[in-house]
Protein backbone atom coordinates (compact mmCIF):
# COMPACT_ATOMS: atom_id res chain seq x y z
CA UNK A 1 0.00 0.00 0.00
CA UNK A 2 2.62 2.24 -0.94
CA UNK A 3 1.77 6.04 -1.55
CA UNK A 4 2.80 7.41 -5.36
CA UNK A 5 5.02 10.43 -5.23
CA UNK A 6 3.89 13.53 -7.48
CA UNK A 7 5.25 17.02 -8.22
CA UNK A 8 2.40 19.50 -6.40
CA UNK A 9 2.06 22.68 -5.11
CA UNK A 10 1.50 22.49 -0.98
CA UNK A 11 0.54 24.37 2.10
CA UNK A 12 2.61 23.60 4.83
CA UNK A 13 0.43 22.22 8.27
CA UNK A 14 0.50 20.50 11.42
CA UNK A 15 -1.52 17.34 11.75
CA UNK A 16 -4.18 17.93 14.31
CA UNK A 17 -5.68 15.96 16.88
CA UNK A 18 -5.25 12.51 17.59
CA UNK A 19 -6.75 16.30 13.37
CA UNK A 20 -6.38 17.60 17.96
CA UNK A 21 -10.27 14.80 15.55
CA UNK A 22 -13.55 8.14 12.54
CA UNK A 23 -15.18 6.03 10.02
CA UNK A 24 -18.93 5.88 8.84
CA UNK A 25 -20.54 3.25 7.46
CA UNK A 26 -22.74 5.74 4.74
CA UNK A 27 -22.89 9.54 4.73
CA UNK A 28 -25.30 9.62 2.23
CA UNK A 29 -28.80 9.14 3.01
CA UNK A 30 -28.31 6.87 -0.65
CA UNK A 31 -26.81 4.51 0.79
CA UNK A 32 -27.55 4.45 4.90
CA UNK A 33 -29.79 1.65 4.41
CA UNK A 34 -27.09 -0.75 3.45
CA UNK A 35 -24.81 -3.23 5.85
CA UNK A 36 -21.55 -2.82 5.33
CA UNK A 37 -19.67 -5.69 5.85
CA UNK A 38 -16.52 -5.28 4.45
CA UNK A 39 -14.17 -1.78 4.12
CA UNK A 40 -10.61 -0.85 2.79
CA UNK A 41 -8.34 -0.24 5.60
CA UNK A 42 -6.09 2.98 4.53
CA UNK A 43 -4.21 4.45 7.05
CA UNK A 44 -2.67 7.27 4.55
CA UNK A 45 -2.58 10.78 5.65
CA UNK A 46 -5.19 13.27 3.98
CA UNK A 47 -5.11 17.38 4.48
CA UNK A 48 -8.65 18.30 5.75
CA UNK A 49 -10.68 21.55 5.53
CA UNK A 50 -13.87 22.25 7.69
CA UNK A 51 -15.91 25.46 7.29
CA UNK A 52 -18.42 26.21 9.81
CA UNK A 53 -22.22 26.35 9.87
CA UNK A 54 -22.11 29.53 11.23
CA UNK A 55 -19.22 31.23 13.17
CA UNK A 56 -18.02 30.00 16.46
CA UNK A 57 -17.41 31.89 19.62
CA UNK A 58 -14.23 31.04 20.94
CA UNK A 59 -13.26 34.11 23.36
CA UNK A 60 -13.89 37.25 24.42
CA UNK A 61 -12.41 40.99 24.62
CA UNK A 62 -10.78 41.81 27.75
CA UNK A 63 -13.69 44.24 30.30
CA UNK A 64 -17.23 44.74 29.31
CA UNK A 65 -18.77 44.27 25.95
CA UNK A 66 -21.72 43.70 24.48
CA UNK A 67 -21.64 39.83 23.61
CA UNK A 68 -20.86 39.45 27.50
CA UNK A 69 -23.27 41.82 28.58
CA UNK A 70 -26.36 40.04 26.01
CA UNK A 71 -24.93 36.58 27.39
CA UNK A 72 -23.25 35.09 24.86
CA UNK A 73 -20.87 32.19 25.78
CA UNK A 74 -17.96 30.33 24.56
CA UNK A 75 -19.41 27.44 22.35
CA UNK A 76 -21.94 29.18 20.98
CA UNK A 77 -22.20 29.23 17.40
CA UNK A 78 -23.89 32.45 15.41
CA UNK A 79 -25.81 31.57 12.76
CA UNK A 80 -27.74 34.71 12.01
CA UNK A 81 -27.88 38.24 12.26
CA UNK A 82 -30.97 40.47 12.11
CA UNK A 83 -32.77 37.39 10.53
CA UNK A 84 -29.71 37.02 7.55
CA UNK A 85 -27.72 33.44 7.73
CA UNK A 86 -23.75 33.52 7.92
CA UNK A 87 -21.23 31.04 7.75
CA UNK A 88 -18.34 33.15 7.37
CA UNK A 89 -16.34 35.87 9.38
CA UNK A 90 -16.74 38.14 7.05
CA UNK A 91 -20.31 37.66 6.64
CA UNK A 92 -20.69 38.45 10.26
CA UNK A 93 -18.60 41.42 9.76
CA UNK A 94 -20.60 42.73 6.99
CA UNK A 95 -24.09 42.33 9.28
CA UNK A 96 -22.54 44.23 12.34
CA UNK A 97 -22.17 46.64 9.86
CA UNK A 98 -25.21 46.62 7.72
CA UNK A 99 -26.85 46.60 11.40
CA UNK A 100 -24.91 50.03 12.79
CA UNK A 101 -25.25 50.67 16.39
CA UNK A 102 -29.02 49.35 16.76
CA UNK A 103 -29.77 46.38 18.63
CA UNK A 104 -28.77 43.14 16.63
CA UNK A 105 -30.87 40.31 16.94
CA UNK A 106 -28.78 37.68 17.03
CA UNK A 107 -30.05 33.73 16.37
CA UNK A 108 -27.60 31.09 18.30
CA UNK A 109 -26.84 27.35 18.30
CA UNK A 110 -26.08 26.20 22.26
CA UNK A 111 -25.80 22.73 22.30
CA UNK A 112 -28.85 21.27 20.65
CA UNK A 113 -30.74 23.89 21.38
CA UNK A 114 -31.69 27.85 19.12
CA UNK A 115 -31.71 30.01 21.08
CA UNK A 116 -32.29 34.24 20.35
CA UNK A 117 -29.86 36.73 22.13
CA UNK A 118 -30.25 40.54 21.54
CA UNK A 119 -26.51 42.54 21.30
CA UNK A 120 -25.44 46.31 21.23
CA UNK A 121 -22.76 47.00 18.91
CA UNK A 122 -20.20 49.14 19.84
CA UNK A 123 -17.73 50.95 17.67
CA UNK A 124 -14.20 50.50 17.66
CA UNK A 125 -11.11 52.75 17.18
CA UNK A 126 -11.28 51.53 13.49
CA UNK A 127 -15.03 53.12 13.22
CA UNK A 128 -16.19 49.20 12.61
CA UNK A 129 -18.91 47.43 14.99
CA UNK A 130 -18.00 45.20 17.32
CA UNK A 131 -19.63 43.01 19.17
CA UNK A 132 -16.20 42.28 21.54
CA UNK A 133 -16.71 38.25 20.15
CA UNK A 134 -13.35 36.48 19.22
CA UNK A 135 -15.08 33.97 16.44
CA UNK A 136 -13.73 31.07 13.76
CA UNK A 137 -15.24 29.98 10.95
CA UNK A 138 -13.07 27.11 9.71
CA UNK A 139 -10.35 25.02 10.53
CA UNK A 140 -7.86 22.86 8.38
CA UNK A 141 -5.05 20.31 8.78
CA UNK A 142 -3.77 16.78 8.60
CA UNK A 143 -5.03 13.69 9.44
CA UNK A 144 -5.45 9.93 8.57
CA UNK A 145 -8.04 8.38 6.58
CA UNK A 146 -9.37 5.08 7.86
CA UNK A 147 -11.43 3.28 5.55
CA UNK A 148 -12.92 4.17 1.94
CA UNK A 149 -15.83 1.89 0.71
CA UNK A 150 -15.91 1.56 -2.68
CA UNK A 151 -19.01 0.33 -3.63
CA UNK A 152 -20.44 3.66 -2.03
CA UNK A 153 -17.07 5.71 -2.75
CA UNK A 154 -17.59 7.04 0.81
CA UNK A 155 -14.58 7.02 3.65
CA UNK A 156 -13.99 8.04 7.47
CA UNK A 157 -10.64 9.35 9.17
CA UNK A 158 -9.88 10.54 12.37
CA UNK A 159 -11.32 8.33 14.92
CA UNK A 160 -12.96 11.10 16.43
CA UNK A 161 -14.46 14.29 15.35
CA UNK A 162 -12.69 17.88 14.63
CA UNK A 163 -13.08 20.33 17.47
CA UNK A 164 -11.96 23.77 18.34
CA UNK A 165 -8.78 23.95 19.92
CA UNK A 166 -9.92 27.04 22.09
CA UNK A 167 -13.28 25.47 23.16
CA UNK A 168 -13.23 21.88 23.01
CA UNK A 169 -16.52 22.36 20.76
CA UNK A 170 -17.07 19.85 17.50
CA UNK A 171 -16.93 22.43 14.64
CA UNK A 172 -20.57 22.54 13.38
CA UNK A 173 -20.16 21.40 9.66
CA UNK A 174 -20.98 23.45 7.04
CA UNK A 175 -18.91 22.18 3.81
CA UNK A 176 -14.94 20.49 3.65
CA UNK A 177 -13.23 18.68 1.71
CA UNK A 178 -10.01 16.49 1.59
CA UNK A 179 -6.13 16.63 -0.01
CA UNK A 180 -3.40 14.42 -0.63
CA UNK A 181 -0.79 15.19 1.76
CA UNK A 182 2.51 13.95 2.82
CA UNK A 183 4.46 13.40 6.26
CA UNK A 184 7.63 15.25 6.45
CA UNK A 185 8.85 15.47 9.94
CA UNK A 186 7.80 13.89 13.20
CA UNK A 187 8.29 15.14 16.89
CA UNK A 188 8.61 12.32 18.80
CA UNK A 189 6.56 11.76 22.03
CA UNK A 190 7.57 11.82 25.64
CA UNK A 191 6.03 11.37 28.94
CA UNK A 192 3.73 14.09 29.80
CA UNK A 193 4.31 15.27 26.03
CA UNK A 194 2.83 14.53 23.14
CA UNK A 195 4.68 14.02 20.01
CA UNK A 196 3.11 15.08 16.28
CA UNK A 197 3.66 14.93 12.86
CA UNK A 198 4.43 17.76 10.77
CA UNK A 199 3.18 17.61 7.23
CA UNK A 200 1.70 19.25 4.34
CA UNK A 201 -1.21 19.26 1.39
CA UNK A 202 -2.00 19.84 -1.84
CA UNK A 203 -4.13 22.89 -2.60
CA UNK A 204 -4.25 22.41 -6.34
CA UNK A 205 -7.30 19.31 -6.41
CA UNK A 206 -9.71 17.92 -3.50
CA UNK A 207 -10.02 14.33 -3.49
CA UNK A 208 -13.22 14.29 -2.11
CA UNK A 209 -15.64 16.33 0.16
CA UNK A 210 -16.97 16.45 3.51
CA UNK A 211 -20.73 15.55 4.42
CA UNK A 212 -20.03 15.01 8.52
CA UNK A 213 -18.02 15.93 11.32
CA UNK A 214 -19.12 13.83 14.31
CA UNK A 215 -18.12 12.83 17.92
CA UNK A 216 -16.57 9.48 15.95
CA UNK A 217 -14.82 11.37 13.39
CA UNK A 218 -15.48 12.99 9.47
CA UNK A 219 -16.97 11.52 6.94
CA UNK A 220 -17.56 11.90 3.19
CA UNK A 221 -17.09 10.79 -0.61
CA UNK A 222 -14.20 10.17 -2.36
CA UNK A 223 -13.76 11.09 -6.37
CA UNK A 224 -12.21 8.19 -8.22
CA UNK A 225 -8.87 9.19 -8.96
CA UNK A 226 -5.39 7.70 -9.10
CA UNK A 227 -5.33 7.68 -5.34
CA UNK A 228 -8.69 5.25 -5.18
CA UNK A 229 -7.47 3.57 -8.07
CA UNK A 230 -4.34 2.31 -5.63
CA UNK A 231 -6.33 1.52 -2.75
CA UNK A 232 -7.21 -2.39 -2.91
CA UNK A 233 -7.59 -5.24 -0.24
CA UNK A 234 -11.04 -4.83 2.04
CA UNK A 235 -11.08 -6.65 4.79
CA UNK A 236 -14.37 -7.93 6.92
CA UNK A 237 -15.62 -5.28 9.60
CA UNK A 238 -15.33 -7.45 12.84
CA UNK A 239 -17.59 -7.28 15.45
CA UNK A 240 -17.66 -6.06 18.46
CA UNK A 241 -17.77 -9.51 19.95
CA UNK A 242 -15.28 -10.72 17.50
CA UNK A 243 -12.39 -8.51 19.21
CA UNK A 244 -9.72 -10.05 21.38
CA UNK A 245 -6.74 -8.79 23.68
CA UNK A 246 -4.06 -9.58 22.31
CA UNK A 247 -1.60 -8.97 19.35
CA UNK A 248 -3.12 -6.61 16.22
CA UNK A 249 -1.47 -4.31 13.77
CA UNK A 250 -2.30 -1.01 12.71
CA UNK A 251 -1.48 1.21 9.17
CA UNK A 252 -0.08 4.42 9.59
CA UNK A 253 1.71 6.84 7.13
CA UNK A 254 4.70 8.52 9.51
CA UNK A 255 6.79 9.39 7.15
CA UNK A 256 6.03 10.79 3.01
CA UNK A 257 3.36 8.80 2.07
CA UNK A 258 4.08 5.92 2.73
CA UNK A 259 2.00 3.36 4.67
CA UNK A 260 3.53 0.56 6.43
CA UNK A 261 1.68 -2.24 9.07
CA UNK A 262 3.20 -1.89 12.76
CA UNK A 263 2.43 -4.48 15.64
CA UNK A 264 0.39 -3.07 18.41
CA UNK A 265 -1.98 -4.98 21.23
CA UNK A 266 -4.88 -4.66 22.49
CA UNK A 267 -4.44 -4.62 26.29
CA UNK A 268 -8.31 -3.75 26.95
CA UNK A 269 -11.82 -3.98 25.22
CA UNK A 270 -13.73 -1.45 27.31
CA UNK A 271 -17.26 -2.22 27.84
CA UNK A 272 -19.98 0.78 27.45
CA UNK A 273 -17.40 3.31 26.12
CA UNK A 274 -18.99 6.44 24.81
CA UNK A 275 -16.77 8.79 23.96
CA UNK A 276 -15.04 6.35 21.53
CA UNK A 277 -12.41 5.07 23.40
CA UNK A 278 -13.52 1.56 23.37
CA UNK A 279 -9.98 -0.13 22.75
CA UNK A 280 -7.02 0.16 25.13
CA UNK A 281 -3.85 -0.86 22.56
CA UNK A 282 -0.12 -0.76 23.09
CA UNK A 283 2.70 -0.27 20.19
CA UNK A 284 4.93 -2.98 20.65
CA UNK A 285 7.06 -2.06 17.08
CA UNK A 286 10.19 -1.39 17.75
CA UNK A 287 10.29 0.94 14.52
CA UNK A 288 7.54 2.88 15.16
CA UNK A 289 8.42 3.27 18.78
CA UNK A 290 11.99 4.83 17.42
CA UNK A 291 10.24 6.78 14.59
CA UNK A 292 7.41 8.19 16.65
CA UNK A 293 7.64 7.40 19.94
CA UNK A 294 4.69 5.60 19.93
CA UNK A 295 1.40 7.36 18.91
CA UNK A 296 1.62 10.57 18.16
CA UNK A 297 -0.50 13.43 16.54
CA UNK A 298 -1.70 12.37 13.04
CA UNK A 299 -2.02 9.00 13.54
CA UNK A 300 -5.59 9.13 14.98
CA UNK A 301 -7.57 6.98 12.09
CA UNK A 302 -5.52 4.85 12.14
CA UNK A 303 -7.24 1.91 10.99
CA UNK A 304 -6.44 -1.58 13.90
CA UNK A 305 -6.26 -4.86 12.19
CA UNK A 306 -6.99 -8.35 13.95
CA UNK A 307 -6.65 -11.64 12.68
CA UNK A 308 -7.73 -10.78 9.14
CA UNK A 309 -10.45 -8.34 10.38
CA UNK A 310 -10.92 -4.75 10.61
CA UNK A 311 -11.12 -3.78 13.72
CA UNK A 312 -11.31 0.01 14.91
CA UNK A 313 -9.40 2.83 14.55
CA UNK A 314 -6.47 4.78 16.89
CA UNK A 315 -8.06 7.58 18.31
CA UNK A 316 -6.06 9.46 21.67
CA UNK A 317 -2.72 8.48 23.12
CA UNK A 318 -1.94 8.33 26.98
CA UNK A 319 -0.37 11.38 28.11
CA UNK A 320 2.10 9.70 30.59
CA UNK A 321 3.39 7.28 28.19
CA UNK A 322 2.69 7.75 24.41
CA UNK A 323 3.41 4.01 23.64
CA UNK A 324 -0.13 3.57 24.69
CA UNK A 325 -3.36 4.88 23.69
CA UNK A 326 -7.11 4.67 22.84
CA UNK A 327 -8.78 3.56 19.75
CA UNK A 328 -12.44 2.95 18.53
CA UNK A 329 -14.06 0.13 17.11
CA UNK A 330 -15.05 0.06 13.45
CA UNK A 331 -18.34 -1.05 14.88
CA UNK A 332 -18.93 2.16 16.95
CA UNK A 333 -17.91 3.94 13.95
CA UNK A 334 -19.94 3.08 11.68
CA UNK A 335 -23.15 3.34 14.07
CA UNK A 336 -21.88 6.92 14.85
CA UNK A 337 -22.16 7.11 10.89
CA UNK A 338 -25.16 5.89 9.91
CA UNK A 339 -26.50 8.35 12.68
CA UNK A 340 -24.83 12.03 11.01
């Protein structure tokens, strides 16, 4: 499963997550009706771009202002202004303005809940309204791409899903899309440290776009292309049941993009997990371990491999010794999937 090397024009990045985001078993609603029972395991690294539904709060000017004082919070996502949708931060921009110094009416996503807040803008030295919000609207980096089905051409990465690294909040969705990337340096973990890899992606072609970006990761289609055309070899989706401690392997891309198998095992099947970390897994490769560290930043995705069976996915590593970490079962995954 060797990556192909090509000439392209790249953004440099940092792979997030342990994107710090995953596998679905159909994003579309085409295809949610059908069992999946078997998946290509991938394991190659992918550049990802999210854009928001709506822009996020993620801080606040220092003193009084008016998104404090109308009771705004961190989390909270602003969809609309004065009635008008946004999804950008210069849509929001343009409102405040369009708005003046009136009251805004401002619509809000907390949680699961819409909820309607009522802000005075104020002007700032600039002559521009403010509302005193710090806000995001998108986020991009790398990460690994688990599985891609192709009878559906749909795939999952991450093992988990993309949040704000200000709020802890999973970036509300709006429209992404994936890039090949490549690996070019690693910084290795360390106790109490946690090591990344350091890549970047090509911003000339997507491969594919984003439909979901859930608790269990992102999720979308694939175009056919030269890189589906090289993926080959699905495996059977084991269940839950069918998961032992033990020795497994896992495919990860730590350096280019290449992907190689490492040994890993599973020390711990936890029981009721639900935030995803339903695997406790060790590396035991003495290559990766000297590469890497153990698991690092990037290699959440991941996908885990078990006696001829695919498995789950690496998701978070242990803090106090990156050798070990979490990971999800494909199971879980494609639930989680099935239910974006």
């Amino acid at each position: 499963m060797d990556g192909t090397h090509r000439t392209k024009k790249r953004a440099a990045a940092i792979l997030l997550g342990f994107f710090a985001a995953a596998a679905i078993a159909m994003p579309s609603a085409q295809a949610a009706d059908r069992t999946v029972s078997e998946l290509i395991p991938v394991g190659q690294t992918v550049g990802v771009k999210l854009f928001s539904d709506g822009v996020l709060v993620v801080g606040f000017s220092d003193g009084e202002s008016p998104a404090k004082d109308c009771g705004l919070k961190e989390g909270d996502v602003i969809t609309a202004i004065g009635g008008q949708s946004l999804d950008t931060i210069e849509e929001f921009r343009q409102l405040l303005a369009e708005n003046g110094e009136d009251a805004a009416a401002l619509t809000v996503k907390r949680g699961s809940r819409t909820i309607e807040l009522s802000a005075e803008p104020e002007k700032d030295e600039d002559g521009e309204y403010r509302l005193g919000a710090w806000v995001r609207d998108s986020m991009a980096g790398i990460g690994t791409m688990t599985f891609f089905d192709s009878q559906s051409g749909t795939f999952g990465a991450l093992g988990h899903g993309v949040t704000d690294v200000d709020t802890g909040q999973l970036l509300p969705l709006d429209h992404g899309s994936i890039m090949d990337a490549s690996v070019k340096a690693v910084k290795k973990g360390a106790s109490g440290a946690a090591g990344e890899l350091r890549g970047d992606f090509d911003l000339t072609r997507d491969l594919g776009t984003l439909s979901a970006n859930t608790a269990s990761g992102v999720f979308g289609t694939v175009e056919e292309s030269d890189f589906t055309e090289s993926l080959t070899g699905a495996l059977p989706v084991a269940k839950a049941s069918e998961v032992r401690t033990g020795p497994a392997v896992i495919l990860s891309n730590v350096e280019g993009d290449h992907v190689a198998e490492y040994d890993v095992e599973i020390l711990q099947i936890v029981e009721g997990s639900a935030d995803g970390r339903d695997l406790v897994i060790s590396v035991t490769d003495p290559e990766l371990i000297a590469a890497t560290g153990g698991i690092v930043q990037g290699m959440s995705g991941s996908p885990i491999l078990q006696n001829g069976k695919f498995v789950g996915a690496v998701t978070h590593v242990l803090l106090n010794d990156p050798t070990k970490g979490y990971g999800i079962l494909m199971e879980t995954m494609l639930k989680a999937g099935q239910a974006a």
